[in-house]
Protein backbone atom coordinates (compact mmCIF):
# COMPACT_ATOMS: atom_id res chain seq x y z
CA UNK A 1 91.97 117.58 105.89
CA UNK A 2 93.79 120.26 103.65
CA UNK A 3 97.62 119.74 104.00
CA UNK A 4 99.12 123.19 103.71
CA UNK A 5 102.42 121.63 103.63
CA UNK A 6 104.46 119.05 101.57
CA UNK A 7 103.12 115.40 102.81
CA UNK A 8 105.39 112.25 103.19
CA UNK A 9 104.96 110.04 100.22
CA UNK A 10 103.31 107.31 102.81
CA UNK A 11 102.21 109.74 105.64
CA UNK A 12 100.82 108.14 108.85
CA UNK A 13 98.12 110.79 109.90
CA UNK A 14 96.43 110.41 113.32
CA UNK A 15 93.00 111.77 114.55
CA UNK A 16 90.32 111.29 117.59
CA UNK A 17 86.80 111.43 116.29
CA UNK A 18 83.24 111.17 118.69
CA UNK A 19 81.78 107.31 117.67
CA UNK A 20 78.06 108.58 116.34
CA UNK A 21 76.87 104.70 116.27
CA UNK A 22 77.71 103.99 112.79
CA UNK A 23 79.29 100.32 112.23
CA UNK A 24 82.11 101.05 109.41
CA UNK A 25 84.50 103.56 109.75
CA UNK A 26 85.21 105.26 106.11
CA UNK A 27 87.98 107.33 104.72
CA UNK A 28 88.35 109.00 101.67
CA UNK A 29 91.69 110.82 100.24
CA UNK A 30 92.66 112.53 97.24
CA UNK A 31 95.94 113.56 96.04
CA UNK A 32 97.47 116.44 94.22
CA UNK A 33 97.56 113.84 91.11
CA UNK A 34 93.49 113.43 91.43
CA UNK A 35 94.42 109.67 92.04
CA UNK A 36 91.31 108.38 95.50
CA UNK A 37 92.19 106.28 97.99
CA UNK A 38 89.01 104.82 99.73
CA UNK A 39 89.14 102.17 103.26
CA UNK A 40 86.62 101.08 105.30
CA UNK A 41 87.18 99.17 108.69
CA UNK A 42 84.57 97.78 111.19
CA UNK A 43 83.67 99.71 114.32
CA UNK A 44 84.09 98.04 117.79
CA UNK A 45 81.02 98.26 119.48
CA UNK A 46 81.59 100.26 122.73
């Protein structure tokens, strides 16, 4: 995602995405300042 706005300090972003069988689900963010921000969380087998 490319904000083309400002973004909240603490921004609570929401999303659908199509399961493709993999179990972790990984995110990956940079900010303006170059400073990452990397999660991963388990995927609940369907």
């Amino acid at each position: 995602m490319d904000g083309g706005i400002p973004i909240s300090e603490n921004p609570n972003i929401r999303f659908s995405y199509v399961p493709n069988g993999a179990s972790t689900f990984r995110v990956e963010a940079q900010d303006t300042e170059g400073q990452v921000f990397k999660a991963e969380w388990p995927v609940e087998a369907m």
